[in-house]
C-alpha atoms as a PDB file:
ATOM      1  CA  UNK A   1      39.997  98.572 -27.353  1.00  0.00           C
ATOM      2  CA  UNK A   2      37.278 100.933 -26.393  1.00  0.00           C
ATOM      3  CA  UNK A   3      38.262 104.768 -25.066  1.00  0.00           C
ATOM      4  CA  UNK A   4      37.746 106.210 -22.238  1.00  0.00           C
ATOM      5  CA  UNK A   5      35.823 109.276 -21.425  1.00  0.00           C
ATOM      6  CA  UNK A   6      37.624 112.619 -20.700  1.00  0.00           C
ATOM      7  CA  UNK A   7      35.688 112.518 -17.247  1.00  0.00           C
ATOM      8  CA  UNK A   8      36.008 109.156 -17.108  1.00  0.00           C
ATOM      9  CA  UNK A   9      40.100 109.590 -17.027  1.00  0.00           C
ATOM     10  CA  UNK A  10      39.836 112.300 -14.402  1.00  0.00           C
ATOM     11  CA  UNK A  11      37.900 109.756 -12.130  1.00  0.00           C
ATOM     12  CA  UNK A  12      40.153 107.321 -12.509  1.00  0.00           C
ATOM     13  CA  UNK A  13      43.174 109.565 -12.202  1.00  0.00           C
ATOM     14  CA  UNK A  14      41.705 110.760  -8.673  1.00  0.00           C
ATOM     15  CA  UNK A  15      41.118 107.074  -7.673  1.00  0.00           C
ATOM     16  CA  UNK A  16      44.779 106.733  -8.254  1.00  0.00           C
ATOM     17  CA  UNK A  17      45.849 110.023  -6.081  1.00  0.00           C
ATOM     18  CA  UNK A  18      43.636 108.660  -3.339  1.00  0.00           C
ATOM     19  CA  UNK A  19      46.915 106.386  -1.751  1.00  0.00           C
ATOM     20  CA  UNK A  20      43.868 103.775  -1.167  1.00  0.00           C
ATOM     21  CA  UNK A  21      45.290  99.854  -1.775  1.00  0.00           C
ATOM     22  CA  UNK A  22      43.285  98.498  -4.748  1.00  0.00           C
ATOM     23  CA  UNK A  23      41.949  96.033  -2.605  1.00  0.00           C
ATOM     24  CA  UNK A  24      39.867  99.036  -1.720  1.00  0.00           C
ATOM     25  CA  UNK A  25      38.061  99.779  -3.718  1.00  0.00           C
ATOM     26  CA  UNK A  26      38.689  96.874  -7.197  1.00  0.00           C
ATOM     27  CA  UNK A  27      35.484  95.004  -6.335  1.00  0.00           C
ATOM     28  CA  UNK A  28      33.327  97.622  -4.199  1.00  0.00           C
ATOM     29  CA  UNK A  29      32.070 100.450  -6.607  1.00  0.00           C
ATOM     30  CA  UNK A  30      30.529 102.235  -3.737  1.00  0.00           C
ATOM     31  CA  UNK A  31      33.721 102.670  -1.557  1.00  0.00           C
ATOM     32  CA  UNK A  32      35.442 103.796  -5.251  1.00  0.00           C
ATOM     33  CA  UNK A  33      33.139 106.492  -5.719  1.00  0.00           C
ATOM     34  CA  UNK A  34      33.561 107.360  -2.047  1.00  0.00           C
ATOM     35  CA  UNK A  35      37.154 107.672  -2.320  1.00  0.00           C
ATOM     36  CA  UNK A  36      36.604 109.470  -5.379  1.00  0.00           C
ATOM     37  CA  UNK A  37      34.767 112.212  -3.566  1.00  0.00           C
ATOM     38  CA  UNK A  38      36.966 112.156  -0.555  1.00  0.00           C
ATOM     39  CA  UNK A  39      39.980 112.685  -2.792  1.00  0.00           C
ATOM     40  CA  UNK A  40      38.424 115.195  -4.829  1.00  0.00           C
ATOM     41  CA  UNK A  41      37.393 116.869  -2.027  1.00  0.00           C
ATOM     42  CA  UNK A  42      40.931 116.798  -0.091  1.00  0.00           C
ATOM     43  CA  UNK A  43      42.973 118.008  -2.841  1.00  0.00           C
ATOM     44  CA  UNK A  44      40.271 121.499  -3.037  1.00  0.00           C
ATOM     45  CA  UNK A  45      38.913 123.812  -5.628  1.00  0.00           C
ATOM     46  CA  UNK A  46      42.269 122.361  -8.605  1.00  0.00           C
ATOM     47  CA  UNK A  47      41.472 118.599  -7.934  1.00  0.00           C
ATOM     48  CA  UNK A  48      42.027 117.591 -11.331  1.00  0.00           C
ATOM     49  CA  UNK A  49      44.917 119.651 -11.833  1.00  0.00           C
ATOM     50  CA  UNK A  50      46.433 118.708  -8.713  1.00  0.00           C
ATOM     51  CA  UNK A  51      45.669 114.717  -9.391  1.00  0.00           C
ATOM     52  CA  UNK A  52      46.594 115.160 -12.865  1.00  0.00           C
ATOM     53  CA  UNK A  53      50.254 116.259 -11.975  1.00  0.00           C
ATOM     54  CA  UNK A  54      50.652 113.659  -9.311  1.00  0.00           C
ATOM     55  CA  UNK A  55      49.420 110.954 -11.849  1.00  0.00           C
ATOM     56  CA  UNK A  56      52.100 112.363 -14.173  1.00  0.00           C
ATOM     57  CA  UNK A  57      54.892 112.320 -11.371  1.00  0.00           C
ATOM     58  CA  UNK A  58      53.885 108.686 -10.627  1.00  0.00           C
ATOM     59  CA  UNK A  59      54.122 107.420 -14.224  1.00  0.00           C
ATOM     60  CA  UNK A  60      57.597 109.268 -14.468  1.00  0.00           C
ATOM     61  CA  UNK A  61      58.552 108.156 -11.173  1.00  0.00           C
ATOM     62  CA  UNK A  62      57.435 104.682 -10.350  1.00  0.00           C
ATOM     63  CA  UNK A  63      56.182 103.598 -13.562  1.00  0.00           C
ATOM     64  CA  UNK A  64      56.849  99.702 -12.914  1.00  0.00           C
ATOM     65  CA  UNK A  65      54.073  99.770 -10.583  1.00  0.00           C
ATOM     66  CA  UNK A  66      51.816 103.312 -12.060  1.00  0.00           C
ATOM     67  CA  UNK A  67      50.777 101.431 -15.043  1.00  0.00           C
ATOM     68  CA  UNK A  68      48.807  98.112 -13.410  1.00  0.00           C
ATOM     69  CA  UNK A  69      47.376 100.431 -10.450  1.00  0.00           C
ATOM     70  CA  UNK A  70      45.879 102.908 -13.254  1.00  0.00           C
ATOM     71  CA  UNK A  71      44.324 100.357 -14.896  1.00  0.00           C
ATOM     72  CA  UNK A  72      42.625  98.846 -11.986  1.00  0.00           C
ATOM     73  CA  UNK A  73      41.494 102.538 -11.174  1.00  0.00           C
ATOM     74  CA  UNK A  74      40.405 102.820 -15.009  1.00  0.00           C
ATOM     75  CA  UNK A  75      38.310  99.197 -14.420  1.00  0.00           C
ATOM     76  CA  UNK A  76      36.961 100.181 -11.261  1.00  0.00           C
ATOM     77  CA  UNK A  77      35.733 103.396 -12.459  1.00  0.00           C
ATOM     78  CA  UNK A  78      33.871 101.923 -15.256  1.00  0.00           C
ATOM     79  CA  UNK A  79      31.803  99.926 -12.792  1.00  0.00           C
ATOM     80  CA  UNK A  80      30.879 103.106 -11.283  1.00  0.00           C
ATOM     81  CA  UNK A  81      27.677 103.837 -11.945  1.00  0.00           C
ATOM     82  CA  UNK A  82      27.427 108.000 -12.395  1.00  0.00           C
ATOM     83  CA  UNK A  83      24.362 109.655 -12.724  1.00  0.00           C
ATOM     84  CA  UNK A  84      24.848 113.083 -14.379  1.00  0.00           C
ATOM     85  CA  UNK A  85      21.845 115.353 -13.459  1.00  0.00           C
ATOM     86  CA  UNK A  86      20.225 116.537 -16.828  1.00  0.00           C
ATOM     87  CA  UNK A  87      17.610 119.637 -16.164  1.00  0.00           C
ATOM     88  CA  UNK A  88      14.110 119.329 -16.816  1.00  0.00           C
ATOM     89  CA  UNK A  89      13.403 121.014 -20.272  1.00  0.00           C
ATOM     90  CA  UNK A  90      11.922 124.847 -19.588  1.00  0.00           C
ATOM     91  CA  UNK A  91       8.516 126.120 -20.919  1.00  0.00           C
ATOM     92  CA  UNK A  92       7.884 129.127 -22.722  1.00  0.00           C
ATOM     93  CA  UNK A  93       5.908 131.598 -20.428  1.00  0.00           C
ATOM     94  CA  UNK A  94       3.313 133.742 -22.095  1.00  0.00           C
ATOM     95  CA  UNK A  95       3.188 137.264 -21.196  1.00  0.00           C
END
C-alpha cells in the first residue's frame, strides 16, 4: 500500500470537515478541490488544526461510518490534480 503525503492527508482531512455527501465530490475532482478551498477557507487562519481535531472527534465518535468516508476523501484527493507553484530560479546581478 502506497503512503500518503503529509499535505496530501490535510486535503483529505478538510474534504472530510466539509459536511459535503461523497456523492459530491467522489467522481468530480473539480468540485473536491472547490470544497477543499471553501472549507479551508470557512474554518480561517487554523484550518488544519481546526479540521484535524474534528477528523479526530469523528473517528472517536462515529467511527462505523469515519473510516469509509475518509477513504473516499483520501481517493478523491489523489485525483486532484495540485499544481504547487515552484519560483523561477534567480540570477546573480553584477555590481
Amino acid at each position: 500500500m502506497r503512503s500518503t503525503s503529509k499535505v496530501s492527508e490535510l486535503l483529505a482531512a478538510l474534504l472530510f470537515v466539509s459536511h459535503a455527501p461523497v456523492a459530491a465530490f467522489a467522481t468530480d475532482p473539480d468540485a473536491a478541490l472547490a470544497l477543499i478551498h471553501k472549507t479551508s477557507e470557512a474554518l480561517g487562519p487554523f484550518a488544519a488544526k481546526t479540521a484535524l481535531a474534528a477528523l479526530a472527534y469523528e473517528y472517536g465518535a462515529h467511527p462505523e461510518t469515519a473510516v469509509p468516508r475518509m477513504q473516499a476523501c483520501v481517493e478523491a484527493v489523489k485525483a486532484v490534480r495540485i499544481e504547487l507553484p515552484v519560483p523561477a530560479p534567480r540570477q546573480a546581478v553584477a555590481r
